[in-house]
Protein backbone atom coordinates (compact mmCIF):
# COMPACT_ATOMS: atom_id res chain seq x y z
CA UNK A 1 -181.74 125.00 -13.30
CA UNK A 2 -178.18 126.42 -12.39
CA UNK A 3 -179.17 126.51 -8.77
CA UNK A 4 -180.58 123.48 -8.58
CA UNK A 5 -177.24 121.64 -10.26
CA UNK A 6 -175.10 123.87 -7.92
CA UNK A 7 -177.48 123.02 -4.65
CA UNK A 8 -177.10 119.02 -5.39
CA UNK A 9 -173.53 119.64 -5.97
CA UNK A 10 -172.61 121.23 -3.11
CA UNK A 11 -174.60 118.68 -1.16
CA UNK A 12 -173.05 115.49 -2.73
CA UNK A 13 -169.35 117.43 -2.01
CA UNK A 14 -170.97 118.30 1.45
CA UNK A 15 -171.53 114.38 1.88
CA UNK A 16 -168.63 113.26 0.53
CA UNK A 17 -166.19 115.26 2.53
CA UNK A 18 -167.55 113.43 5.87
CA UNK A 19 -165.77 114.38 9.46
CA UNK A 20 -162.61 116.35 8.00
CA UNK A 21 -160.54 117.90 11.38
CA UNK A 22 -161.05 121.65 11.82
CA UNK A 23 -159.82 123.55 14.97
CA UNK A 24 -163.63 124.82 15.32
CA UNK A 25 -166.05 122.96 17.27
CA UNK A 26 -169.18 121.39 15.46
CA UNK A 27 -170.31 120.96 12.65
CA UNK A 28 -173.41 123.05 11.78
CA UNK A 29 -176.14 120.92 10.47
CA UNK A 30 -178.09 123.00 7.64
CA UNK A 31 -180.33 122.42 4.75
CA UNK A 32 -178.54 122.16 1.78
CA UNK A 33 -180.13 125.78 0.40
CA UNK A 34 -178.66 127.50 3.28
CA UNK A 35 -175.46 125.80 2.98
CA UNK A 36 -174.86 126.37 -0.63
CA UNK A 37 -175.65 130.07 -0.40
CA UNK A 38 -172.88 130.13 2.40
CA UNK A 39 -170.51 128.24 0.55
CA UNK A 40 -171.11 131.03 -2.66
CA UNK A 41 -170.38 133.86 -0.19
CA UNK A 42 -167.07 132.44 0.62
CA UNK A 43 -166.64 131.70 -3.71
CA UNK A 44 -167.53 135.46 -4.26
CA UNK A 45 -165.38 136.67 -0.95
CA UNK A 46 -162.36 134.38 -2.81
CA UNK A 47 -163.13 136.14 -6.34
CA UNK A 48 -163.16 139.45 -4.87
CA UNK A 49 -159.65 139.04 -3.17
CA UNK A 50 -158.49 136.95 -6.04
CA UNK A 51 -159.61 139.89 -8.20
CA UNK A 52 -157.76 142.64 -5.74
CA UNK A 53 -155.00 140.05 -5.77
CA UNK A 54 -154.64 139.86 -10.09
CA UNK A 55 -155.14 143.55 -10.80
CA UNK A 56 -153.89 145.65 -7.32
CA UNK A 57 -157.06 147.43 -7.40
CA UNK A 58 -158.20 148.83 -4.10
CA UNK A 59 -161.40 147.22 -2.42
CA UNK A 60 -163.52 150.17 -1.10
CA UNK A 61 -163.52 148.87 2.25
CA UNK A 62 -160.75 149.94 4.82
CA UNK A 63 -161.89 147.82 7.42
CA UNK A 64 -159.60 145.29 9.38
CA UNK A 65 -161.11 142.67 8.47
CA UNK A 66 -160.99 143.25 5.16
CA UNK A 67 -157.22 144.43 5.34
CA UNK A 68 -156.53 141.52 7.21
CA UNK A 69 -158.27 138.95 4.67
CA UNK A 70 -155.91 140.48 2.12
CA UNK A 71 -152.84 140.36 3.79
CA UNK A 72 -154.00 136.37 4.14
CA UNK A 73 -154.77 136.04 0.81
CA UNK A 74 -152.09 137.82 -0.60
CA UNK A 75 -149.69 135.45 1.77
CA UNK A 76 -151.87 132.00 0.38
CA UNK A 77 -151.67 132.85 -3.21
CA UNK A 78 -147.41 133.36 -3.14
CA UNK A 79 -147.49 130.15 -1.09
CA UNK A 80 -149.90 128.08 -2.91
CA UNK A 81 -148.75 129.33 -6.27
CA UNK A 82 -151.01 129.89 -9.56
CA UNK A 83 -155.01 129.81 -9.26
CA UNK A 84 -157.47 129.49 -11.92
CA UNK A 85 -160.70 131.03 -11.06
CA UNK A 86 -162.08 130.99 -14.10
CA UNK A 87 -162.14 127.45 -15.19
CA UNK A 88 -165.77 125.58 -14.65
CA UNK A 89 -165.51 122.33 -16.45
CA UNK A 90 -168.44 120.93 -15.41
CA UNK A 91 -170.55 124.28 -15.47
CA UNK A 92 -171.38 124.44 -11.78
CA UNK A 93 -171.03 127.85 -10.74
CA UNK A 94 -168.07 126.82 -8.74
CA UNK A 95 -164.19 127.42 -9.89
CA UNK A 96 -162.61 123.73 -10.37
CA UNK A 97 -159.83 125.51 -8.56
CA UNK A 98 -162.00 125.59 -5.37
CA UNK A 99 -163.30 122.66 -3.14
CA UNK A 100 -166.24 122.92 -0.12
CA UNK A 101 -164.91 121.04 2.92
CA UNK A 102 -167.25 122.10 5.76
CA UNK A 103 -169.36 124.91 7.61
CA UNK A 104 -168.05 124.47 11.48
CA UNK A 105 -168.95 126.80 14.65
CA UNK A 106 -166.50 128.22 16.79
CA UNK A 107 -166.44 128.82 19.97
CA UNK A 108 -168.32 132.36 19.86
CA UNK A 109 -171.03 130.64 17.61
CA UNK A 110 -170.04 131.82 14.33
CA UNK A 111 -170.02 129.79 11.21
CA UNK A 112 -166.54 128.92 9.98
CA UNK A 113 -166.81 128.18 6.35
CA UNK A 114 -163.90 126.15 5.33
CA UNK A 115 -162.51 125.78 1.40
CA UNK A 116 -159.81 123.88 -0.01
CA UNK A 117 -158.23 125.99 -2.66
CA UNK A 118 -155.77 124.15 -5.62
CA UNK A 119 -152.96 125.76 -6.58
CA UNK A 120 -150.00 125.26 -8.69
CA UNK A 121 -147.52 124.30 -5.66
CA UNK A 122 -149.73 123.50 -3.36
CA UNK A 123 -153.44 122.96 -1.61
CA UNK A 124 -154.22 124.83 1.10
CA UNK A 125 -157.49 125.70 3.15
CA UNK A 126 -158.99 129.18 3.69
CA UNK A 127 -161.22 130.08 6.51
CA UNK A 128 -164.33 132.56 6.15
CA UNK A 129 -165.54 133.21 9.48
CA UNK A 130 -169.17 134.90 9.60
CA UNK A 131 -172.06 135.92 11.85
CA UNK A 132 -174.93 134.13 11.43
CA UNK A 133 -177.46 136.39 11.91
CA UNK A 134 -176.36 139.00 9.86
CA UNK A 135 -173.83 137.19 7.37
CA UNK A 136 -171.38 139.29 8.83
CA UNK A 137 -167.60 138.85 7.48
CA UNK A 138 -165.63 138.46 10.58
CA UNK A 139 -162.35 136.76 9.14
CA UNK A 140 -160.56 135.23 6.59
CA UNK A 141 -157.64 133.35 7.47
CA UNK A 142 -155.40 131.18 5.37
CA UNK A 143 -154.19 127.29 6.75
CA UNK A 144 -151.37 126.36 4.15
């Protein structure tokens, strides 16, 4: 029943958030199960560098991209100010803190997953940029 509640609510937000500007090129055009389970990859990426971000803990992964998204993040959160992760009013599966705004493709194809984070100071958007054939991570980049 969860899913189903967080499907039709990432659809309705999906809906509501209409042509927004992005620097990518179009927007991808996908069944609301496929879009949700992209838009709870980039939740979970955000809680895992939100988590590295609270408690300095190392993420086993040494990668660039990886290094890179936390430099990002790292930058976002001192910009944007305090972030509640935890808080789910309405018992979504989705952080109130966080907001879907789109799933774009850029000019090598890839899906550019787009959130609106709320912070204490400030709004700002991240960027999750993955492969779609293999889900991929590719970048995280922060638009403040």
């Amino acid at each position: 029943m969860r899913k189903i509640i967080f499907s039709i609510f990432l659809l309705f937000a999906f809906i509501l958030s209409g042509c927004s500007s992005s620097t990518t090129s179009d927007e991808v055009k996908l069944d609301g199960t496929k879009k949700a389970s992209y838009y709870q990859m980039a939740v979970q990426y955000v809680e895992k560098l939100e988590n590295h971000y609270q408690t300095n803990t190392s993420i086993k992964d040494d990668s660039s991209v990886i290094q890179n998204a936390i430099e990002s993040y790292n930058h976002a959160r001192s910009d944007i100010g305090r972030m509640d992760l935890k808080t789910d009013k309405d018992q979504n599966g989705i952080p109130d803190a966080i907001h879907f705004t789109s799933i774009t493709k850029n000019k090598d194809n890839d899906y550019v997953i787009t959130i609106t984070m709320k912070g204490s100071k400030h709004n700002a958007d991240e960027m999750l940029t993955i492969n779609p054939d293999d889900n991929a991570i590719l970048g995280f980049e922060y638009n403040g």
